[in-house]
PDB file of N, CA and C in Angstrom:
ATOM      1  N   UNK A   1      11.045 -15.384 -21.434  1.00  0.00           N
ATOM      2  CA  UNK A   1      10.075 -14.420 -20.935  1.00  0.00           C
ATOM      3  C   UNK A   1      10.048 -14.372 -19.405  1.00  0.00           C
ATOM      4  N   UNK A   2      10.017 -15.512 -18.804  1.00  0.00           N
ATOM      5  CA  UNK A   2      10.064 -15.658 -16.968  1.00  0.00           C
ATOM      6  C   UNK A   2      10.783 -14.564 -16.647  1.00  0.00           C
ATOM      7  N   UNK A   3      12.165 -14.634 -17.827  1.00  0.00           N
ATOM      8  CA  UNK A   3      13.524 -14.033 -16.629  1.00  0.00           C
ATOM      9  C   UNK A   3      13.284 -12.855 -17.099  1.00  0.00           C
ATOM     10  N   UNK A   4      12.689 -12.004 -18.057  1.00  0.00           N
ATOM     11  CA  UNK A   4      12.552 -10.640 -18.255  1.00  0.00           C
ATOM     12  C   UNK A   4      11.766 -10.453 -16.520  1.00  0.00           C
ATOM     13  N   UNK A   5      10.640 -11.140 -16.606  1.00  0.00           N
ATOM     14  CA  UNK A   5       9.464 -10.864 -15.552  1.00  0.00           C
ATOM     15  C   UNK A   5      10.568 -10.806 -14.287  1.00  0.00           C
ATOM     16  N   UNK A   6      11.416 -11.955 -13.975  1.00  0.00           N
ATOM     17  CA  UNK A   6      11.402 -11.649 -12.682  1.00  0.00           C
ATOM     18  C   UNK A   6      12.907 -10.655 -12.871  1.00  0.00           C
ATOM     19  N   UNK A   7      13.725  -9.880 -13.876  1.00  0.00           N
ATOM     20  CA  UNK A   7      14.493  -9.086 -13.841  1.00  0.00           C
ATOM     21  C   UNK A   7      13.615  -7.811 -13.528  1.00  0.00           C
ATOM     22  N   UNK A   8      12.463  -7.837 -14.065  1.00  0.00           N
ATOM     23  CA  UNK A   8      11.069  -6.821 -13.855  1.00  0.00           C
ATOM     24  C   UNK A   8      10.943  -6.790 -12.562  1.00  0.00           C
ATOM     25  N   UNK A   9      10.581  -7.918 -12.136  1.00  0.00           N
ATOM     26  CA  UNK A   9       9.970  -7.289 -10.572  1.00  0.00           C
ATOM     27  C   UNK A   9      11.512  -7.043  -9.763  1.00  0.00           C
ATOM     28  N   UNK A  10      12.471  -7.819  -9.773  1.00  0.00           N
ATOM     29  CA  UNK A  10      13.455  -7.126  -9.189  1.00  0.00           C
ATOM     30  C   UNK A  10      14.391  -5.651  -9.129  1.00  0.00           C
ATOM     31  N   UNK A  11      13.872  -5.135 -10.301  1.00  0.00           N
ATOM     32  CA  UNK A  11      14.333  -3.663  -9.953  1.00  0.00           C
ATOM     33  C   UNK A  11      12.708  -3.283  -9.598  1.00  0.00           C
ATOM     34  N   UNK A  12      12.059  -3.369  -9.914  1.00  0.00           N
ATOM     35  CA  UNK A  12      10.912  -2.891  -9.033  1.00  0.00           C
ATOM     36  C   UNK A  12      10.826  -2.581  -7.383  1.00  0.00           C
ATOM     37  N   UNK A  13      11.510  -3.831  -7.035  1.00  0.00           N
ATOM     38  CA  UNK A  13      11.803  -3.735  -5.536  1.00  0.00           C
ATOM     39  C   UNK A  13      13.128  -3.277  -5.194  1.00  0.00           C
ATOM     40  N   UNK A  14      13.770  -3.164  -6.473  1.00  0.00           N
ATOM     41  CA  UNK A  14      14.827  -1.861  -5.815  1.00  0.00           C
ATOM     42  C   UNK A  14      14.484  -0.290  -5.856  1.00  0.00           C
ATOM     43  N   UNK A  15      13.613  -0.445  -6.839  1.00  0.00           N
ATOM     44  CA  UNK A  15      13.092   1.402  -6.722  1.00  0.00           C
ATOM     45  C   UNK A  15      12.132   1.359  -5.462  1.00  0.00           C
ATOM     46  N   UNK A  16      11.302   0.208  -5.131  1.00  0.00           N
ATOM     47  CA  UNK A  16      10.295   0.045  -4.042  1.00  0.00           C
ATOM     48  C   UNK A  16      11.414   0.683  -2.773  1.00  0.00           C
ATOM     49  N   UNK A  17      12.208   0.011  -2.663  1.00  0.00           N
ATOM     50  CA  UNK A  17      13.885   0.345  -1.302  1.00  0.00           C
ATOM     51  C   UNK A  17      13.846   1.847  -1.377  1.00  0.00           C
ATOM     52  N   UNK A  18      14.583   2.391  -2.996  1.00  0.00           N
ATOM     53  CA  UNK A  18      14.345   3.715  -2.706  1.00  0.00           C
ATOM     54  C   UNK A  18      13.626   4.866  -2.164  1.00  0.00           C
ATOM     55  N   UNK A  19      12.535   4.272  -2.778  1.00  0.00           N
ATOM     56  CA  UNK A  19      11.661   4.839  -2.164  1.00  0.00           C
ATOM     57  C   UNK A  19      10.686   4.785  -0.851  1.00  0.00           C
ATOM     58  N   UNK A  20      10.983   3.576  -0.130  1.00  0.00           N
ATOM     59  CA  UNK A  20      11.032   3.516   1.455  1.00  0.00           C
ATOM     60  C   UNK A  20      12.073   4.354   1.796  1.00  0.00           C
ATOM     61  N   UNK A  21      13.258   4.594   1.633  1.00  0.00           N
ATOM     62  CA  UNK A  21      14.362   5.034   2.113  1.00  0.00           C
ATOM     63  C   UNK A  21      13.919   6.767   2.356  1.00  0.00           C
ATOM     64  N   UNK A  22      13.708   7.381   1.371  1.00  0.00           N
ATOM     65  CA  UNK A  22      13.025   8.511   1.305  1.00  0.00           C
ATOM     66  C   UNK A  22      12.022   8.535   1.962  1.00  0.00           C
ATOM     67  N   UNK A  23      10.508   7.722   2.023  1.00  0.00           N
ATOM     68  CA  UNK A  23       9.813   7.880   2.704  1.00  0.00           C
ATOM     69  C   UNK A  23      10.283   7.525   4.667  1.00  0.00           C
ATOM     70  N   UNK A  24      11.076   7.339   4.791  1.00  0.00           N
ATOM     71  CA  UNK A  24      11.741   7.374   6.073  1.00  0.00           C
ATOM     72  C   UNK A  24      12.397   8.574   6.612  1.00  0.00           C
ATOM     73  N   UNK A  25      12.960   9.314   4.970  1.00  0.00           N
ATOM     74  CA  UNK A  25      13.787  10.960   5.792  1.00  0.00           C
ATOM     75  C   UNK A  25      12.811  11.729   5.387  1.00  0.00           C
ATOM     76  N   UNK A  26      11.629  10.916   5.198  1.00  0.00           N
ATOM     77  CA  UNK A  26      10.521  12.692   4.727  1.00  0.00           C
ATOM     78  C   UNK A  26      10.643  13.139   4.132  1.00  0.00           C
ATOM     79  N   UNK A  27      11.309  12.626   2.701  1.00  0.00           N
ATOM     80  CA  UNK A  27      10.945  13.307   1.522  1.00  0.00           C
ATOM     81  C   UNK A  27      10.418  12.503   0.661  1.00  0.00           C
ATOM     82  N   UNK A  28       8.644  12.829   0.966  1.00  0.00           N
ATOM     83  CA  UNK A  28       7.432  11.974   0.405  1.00  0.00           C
ATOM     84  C   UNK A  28       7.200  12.146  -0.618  1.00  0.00           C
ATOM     85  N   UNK A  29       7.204  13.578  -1.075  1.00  0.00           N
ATOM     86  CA  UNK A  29       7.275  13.775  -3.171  1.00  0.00           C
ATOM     87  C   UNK A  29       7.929  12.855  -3.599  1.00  0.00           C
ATOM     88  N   UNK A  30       9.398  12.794  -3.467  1.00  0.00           N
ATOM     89  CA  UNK A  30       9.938  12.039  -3.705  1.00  0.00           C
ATOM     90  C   UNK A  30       9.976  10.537  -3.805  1.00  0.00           C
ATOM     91  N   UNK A  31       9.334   9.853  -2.675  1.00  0.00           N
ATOM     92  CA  UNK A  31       9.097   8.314  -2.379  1.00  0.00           C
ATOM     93  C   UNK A  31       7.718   8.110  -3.245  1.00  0.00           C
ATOM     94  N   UNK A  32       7.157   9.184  -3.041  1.00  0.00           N
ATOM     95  CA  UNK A  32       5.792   9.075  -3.761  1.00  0.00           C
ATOM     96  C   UNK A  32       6.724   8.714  -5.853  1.00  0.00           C
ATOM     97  N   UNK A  33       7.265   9.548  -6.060  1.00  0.00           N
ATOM     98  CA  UNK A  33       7.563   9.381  -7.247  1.00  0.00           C
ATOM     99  C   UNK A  33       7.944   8.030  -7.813  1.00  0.00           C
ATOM    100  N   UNK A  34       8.946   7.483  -6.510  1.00  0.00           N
ATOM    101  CA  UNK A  34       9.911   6.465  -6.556  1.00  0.00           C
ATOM    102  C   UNK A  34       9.008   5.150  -6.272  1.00  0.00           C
ATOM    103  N   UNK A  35       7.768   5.060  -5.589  1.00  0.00           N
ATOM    104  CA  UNK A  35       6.678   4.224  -5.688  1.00  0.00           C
ATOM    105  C   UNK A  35       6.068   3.772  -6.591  1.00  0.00           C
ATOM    106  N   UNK A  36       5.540   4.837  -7.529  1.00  0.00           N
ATOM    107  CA  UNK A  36       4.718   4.980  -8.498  1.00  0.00           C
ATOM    108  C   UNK A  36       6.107   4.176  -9.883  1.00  0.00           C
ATOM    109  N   UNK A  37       6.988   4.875  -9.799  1.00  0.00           N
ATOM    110  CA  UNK A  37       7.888   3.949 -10.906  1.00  0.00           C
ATOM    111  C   UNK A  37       8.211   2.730 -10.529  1.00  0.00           C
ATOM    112  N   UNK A  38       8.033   2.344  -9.270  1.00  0.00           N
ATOM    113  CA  UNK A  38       8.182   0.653  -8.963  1.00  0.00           C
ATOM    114  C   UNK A  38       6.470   0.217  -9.610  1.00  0.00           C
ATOM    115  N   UNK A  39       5.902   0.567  -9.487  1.00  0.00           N
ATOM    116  CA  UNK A  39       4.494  -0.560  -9.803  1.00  0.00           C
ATOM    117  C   UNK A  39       3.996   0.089 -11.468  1.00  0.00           C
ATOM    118  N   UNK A  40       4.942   1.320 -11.963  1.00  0.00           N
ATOM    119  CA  UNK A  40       5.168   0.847 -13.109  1.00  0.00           C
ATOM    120  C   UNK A  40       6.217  -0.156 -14.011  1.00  0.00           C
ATOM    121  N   UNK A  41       6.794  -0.621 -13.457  1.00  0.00           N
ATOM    122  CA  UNK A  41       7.656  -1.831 -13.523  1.00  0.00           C
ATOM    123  C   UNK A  41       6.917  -3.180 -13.565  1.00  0.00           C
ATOM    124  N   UNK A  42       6.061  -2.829 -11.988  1.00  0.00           N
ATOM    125  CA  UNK A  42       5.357  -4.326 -11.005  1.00  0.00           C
ATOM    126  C   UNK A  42       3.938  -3.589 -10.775  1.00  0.00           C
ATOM    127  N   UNK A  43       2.803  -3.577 -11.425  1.00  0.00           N
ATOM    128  CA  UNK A  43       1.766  -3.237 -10.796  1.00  0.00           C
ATOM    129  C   UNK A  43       1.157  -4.060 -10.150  1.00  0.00           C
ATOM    130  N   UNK A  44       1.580  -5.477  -9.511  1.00  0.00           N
ATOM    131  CA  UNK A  44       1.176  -5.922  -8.578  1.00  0.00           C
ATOM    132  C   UNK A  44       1.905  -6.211  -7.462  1.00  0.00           C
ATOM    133  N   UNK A  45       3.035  -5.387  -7.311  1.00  0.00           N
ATOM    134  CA  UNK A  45       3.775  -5.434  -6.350  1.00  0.00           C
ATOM    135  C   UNK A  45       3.071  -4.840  -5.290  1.00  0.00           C
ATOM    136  N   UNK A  46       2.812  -5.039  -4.255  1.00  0.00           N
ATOM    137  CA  UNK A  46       2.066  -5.034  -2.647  1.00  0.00           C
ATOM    138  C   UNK A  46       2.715  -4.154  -2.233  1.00  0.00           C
ATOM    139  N   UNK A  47       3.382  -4.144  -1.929  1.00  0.00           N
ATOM    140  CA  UNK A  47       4.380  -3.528  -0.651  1.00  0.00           C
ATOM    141  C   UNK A  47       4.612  -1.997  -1.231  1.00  0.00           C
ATOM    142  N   UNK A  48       5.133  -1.526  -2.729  1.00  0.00           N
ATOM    143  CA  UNK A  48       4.515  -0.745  -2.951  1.00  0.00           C
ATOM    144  C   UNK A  48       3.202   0.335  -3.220  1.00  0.00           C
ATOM    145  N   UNK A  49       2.006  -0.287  -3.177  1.00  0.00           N
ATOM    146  CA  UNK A  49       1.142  -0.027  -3.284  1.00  0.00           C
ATOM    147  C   UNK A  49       1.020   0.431  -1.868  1.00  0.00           C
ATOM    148  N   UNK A  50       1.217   0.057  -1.009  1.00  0.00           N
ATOM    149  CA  UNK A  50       0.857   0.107   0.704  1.00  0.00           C
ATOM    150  C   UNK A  50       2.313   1.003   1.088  1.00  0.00           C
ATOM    151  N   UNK A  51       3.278   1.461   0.597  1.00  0.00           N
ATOM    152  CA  UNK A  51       4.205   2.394   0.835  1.00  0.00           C
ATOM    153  C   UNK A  51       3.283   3.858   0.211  1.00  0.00           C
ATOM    154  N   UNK A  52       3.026   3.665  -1.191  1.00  0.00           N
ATOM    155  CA  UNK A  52       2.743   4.616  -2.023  1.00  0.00           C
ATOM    156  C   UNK A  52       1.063   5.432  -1.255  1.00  0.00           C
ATOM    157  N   UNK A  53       0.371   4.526  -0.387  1.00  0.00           N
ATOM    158  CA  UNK A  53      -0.822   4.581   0.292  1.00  0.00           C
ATOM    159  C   UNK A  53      -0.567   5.650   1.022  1.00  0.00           C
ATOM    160  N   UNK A  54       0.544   5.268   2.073  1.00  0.00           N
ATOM    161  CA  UNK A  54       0.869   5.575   3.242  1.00  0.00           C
ATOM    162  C   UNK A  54       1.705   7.119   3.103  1.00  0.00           C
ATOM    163  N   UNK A  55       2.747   7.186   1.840  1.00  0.00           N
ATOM    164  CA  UNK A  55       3.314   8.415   1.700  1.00  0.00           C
ATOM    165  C   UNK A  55       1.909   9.451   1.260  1.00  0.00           C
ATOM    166  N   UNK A  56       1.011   8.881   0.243  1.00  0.00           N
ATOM    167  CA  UNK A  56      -0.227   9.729   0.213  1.00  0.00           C
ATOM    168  C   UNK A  56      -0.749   9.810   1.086  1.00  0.00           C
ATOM    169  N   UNK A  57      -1.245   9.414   2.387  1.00  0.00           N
ATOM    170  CA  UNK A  57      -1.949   9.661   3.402  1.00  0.00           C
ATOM    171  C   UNK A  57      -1.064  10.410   3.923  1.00  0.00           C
ATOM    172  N   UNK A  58       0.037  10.666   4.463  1.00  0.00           N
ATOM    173  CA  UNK A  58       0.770  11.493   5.300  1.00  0.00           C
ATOM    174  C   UNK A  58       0.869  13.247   4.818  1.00  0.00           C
ATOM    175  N   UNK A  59       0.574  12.967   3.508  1.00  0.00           N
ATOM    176  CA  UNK A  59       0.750  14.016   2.513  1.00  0.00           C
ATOM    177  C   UNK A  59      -0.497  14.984   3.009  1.00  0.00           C
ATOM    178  N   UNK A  60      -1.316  13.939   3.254  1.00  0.00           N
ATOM    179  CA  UNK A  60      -3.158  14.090   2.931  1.00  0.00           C
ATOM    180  C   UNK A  60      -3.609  14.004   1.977  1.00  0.00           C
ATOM    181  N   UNK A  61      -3.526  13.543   0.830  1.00  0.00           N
ATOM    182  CA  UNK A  61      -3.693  13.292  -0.447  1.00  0.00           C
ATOM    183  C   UNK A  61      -4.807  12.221  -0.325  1.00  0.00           C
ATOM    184  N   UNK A  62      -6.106  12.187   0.592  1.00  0.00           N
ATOM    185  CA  UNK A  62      -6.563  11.264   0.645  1.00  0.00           C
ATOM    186  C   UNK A  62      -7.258  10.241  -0.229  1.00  0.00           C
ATOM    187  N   UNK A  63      -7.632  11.100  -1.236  1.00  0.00           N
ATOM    188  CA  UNK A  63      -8.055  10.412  -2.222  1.00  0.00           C
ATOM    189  C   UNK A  63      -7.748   9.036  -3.069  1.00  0.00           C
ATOM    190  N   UNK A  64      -6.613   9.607  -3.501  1.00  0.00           N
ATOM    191  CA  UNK A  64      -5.615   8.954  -4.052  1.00  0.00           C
ATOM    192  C   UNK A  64      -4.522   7.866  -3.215  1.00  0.00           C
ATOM    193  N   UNK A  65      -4.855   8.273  -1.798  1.00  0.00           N
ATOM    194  CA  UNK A  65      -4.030   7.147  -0.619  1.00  0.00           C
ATOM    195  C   UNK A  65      -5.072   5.825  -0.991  1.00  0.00           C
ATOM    196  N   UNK A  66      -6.354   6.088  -0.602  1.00  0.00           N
ATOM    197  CA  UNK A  66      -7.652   5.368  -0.521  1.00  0.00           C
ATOM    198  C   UNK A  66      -7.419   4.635  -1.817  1.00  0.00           C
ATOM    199  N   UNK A  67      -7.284   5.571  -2.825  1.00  0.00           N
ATOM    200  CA  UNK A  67      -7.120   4.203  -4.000  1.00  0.00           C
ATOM    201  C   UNK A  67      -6.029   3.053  -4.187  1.00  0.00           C
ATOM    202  N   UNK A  68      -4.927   3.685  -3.577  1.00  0.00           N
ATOM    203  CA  UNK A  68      -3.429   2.896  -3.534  1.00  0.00           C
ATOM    204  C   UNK A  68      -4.045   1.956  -2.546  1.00  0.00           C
ATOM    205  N   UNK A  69      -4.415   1.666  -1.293  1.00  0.00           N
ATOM    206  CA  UNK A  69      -4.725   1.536   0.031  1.00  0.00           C
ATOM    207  C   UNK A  69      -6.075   0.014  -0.868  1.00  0.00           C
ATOM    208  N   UNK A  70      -6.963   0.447  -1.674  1.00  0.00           N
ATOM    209  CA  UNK A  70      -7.812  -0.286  -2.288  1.00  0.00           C
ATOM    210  C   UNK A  70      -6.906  -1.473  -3.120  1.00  0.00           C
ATOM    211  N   UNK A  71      -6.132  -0.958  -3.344  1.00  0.00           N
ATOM    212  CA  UNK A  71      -5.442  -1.932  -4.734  1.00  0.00           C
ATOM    213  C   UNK A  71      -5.056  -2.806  -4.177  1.00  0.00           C
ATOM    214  N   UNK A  72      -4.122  -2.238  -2.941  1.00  0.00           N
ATOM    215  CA  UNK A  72      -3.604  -3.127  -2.124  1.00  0.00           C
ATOM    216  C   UNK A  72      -4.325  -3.891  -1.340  1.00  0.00           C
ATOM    217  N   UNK A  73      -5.747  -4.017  -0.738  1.00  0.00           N
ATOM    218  CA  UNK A  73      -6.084  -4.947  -0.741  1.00  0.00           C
ATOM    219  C   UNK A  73      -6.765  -6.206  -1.750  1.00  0.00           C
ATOM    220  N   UNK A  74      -7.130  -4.994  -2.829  1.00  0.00           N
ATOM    221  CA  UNK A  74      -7.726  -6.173  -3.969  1.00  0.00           C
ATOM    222  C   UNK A  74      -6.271  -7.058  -4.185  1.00  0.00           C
ATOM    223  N   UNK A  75      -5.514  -6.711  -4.021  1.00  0.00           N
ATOM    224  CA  UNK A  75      -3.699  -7.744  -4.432  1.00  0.00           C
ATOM    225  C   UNK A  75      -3.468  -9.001  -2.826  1.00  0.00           C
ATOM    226  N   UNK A  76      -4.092  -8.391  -1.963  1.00  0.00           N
ATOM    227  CA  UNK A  76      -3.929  -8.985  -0.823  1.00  0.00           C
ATOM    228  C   UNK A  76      -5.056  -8.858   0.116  1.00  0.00           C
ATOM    229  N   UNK A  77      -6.020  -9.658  -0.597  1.00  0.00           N
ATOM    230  CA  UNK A  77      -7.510  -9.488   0.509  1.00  0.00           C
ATOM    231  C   UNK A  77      -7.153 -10.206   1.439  1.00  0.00           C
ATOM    232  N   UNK A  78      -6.562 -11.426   1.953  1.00  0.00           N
ATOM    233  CA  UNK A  78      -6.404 -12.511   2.849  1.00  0.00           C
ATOM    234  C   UNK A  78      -5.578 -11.572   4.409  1.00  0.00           C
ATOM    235  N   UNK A  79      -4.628 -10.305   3.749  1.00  0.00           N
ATOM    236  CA  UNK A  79      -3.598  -9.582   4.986  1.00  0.00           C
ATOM    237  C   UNK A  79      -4.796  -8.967   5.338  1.00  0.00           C
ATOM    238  N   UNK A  80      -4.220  -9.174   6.909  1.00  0.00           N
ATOM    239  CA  UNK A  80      -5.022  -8.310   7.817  1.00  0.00           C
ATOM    240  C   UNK A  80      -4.516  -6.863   7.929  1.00  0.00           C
ATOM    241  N   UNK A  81      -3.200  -6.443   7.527  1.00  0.00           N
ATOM    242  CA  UNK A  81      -2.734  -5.406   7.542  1.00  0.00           C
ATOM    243  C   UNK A  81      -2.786  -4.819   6.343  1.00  0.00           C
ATOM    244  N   UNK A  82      -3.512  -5.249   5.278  1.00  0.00           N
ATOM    245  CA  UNK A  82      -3.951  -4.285   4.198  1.00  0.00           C
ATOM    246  C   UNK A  82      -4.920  -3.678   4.421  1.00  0.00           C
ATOM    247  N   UNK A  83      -5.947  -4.443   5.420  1.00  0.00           N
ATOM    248  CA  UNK A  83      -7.287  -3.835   5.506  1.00  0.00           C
ATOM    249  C   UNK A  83      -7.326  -3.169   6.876  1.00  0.00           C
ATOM    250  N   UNK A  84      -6.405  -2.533   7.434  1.00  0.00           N
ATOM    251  CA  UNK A  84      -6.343  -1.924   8.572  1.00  0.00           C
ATOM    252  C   UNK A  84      -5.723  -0.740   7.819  1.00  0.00           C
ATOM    253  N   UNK A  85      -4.570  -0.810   7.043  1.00  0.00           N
ATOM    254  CA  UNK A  85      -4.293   0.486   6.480  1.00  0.00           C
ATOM    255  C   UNK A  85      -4.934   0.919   5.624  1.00  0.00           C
ATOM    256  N   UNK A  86      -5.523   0.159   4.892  1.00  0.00           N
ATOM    257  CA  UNK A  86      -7.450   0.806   4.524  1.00  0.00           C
ATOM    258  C   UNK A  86      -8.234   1.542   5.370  1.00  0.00           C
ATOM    259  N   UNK A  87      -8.130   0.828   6.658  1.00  0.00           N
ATOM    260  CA  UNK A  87      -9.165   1.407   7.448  1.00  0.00           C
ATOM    261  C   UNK A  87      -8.367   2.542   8.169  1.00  0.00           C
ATOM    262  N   UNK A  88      -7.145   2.749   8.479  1.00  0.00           N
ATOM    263  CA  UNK A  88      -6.605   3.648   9.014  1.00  0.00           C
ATOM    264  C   UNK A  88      -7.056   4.986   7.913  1.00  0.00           C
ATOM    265  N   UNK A  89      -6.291   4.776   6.657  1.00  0.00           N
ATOM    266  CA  UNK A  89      -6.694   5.972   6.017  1.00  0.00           C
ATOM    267  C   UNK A  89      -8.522   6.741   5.820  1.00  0.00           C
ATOM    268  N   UNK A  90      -9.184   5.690   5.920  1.00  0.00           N
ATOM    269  CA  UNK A  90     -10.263   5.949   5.877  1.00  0.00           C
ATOM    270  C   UNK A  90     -11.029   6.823   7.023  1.00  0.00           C
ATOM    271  N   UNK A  91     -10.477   6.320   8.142  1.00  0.00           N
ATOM    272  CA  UNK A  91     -10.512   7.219   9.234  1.00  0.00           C
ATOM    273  C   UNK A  91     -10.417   8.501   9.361  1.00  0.00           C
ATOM    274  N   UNK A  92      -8.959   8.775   8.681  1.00  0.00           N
ATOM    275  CA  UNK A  92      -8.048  10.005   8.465  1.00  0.00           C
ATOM    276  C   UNK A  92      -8.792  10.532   7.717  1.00  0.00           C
ATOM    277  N   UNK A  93      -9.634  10.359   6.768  1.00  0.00           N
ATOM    278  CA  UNK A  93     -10.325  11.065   6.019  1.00  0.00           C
ATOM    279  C   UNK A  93     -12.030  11.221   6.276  1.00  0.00           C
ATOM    280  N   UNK A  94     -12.316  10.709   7.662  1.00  0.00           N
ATOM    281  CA  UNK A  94     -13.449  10.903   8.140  1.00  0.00           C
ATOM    282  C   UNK A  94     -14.495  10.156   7.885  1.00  0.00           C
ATOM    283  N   UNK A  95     -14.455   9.067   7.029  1.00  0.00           N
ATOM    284  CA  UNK A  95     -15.198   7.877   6.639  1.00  0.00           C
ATOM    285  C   UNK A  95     -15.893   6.785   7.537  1.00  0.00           C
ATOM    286  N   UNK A  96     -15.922   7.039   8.778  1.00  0.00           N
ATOM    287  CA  UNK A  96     -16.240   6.416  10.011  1.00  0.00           C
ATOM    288  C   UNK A  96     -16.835   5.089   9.518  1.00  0.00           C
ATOM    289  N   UNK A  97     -18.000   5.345   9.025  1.00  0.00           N
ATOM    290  CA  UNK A  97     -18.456   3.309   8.857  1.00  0.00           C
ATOM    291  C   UNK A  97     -17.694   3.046   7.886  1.00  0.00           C
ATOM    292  N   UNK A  98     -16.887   3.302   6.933  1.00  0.00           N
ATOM    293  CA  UNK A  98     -16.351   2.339   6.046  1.00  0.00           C
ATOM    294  C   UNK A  98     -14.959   2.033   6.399  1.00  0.00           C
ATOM    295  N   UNK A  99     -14.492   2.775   7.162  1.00  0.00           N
ATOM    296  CA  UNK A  99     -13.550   2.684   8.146  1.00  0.00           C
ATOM    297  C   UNK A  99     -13.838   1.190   9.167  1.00  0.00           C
ATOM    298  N   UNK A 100     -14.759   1.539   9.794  1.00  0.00           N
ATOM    299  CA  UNK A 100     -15.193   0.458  10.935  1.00  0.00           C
ATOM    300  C   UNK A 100     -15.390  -0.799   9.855  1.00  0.00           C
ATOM    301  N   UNK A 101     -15.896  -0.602   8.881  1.00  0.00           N
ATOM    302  CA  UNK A 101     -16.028  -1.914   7.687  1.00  0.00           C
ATOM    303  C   UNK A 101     -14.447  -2.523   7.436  1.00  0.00           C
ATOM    304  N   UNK A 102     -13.557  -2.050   7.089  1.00  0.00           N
ATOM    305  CA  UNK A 102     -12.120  -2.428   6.791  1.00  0.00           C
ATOM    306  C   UNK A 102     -11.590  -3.146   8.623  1.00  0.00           C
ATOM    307  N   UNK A 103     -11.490  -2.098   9.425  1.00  0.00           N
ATOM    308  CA  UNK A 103     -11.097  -2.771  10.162  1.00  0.00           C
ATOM    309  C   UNK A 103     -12.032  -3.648  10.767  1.00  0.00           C
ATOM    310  N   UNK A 104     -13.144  -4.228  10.742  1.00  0.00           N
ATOM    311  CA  UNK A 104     -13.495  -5.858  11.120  1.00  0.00           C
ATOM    312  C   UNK A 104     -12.998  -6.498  10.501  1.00  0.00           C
ATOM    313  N   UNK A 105     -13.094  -6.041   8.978  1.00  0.00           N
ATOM    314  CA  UNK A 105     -12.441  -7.479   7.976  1.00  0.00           C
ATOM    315  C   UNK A 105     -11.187  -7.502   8.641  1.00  0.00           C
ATOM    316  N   UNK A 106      -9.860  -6.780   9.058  1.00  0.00           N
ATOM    317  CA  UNK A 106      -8.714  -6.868   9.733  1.00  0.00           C
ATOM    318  C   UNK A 106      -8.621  -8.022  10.472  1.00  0.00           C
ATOM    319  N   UNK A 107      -9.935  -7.872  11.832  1.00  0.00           N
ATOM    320  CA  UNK A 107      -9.712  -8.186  12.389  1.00  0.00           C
ATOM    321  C   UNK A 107     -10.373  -9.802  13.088  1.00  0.00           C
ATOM    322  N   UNK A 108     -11.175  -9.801  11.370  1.00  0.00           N
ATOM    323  CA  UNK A 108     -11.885 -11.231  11.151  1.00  0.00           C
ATOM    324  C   UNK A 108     -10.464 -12.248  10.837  1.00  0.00           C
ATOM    325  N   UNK A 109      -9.906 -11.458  10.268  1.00  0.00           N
ATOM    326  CA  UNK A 109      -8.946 -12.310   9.051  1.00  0.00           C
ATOM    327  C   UNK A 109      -7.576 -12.737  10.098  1.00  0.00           C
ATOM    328  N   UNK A 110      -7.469 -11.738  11.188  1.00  0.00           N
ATOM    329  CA  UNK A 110      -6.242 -11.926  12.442  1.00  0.00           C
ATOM    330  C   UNK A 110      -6.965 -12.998  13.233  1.00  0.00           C
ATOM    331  N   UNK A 111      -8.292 -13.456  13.433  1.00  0.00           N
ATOM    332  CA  UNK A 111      -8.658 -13.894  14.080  1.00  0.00           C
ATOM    333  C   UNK A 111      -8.639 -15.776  13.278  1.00  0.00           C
ATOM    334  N   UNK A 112      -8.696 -15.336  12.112  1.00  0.00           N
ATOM    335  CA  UNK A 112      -9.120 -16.490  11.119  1.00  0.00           C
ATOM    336  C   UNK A 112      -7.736 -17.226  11.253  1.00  0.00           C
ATOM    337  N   UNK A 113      -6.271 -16.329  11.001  1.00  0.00           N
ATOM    338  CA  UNK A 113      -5.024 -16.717  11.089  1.00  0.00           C
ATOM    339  C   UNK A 113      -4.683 -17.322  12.210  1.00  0.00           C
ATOM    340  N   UNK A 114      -5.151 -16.879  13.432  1.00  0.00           N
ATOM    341  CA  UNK A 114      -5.143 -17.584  14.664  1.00  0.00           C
ATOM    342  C   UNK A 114      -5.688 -18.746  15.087  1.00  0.00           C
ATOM    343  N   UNK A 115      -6.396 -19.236  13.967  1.00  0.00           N
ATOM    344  CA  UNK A 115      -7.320 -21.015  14.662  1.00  0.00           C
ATOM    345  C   UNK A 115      -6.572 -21.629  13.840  1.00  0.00           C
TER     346      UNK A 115
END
């Protein structure tokens, strides 16, 4: 069973590649697609979740960035850079205090990493 799991998450993070790769030449439908089939593979894969955020926010799709953007920190509350691209999108979508809420935690947690 292990080696199914980690044959699982490893094409996960090869469709995750693909779909950075695309989200790099701007074609975000696309990366968006190629995201979404990595964390159906790995739904706790991070890095997709915070690709898949980011191609929805660029889109403006804010809604749905905000939820990718959420997951990813419930998967990684401890990164300071989950909760900044929380708070970035939140911004983008005009959310001002809950915005300012994400980025303190950011910048509690950069500060916490530093002592």
């Amino acid at each position: 069973m292990p080696e199914q799991e980690n044959e699982k998450n490893s094409r996960a993070r090869s469709v995750y590649r693909e779909g950075f790769a695309l989200f790099v030449e701007g074609r975000l439908e696309m990366a968006i697609e190629r995201y979404r089939k990595a964390l159906d593979l790995d739904p706790t894969l991070s890095i997709a979740w915070n690709g898949l955020s980011m191609a929805l926010a660029k889109q403006g799709e804010l809604d749905p960035a905000i939820e990718a953007a959420e997951k990813l920190v419930e998967l990684e509350p401890d990164d300071p850079l989950s909760h900044t691209n929380l708070s970035r999108i939140l911004m983008q979508k005009g959310l001002i205090p809950e915005a300012e809420d994400a980025r303190a935690r950011a910048m509690a947690l950069r500060m916490k990493q530093h002592d």
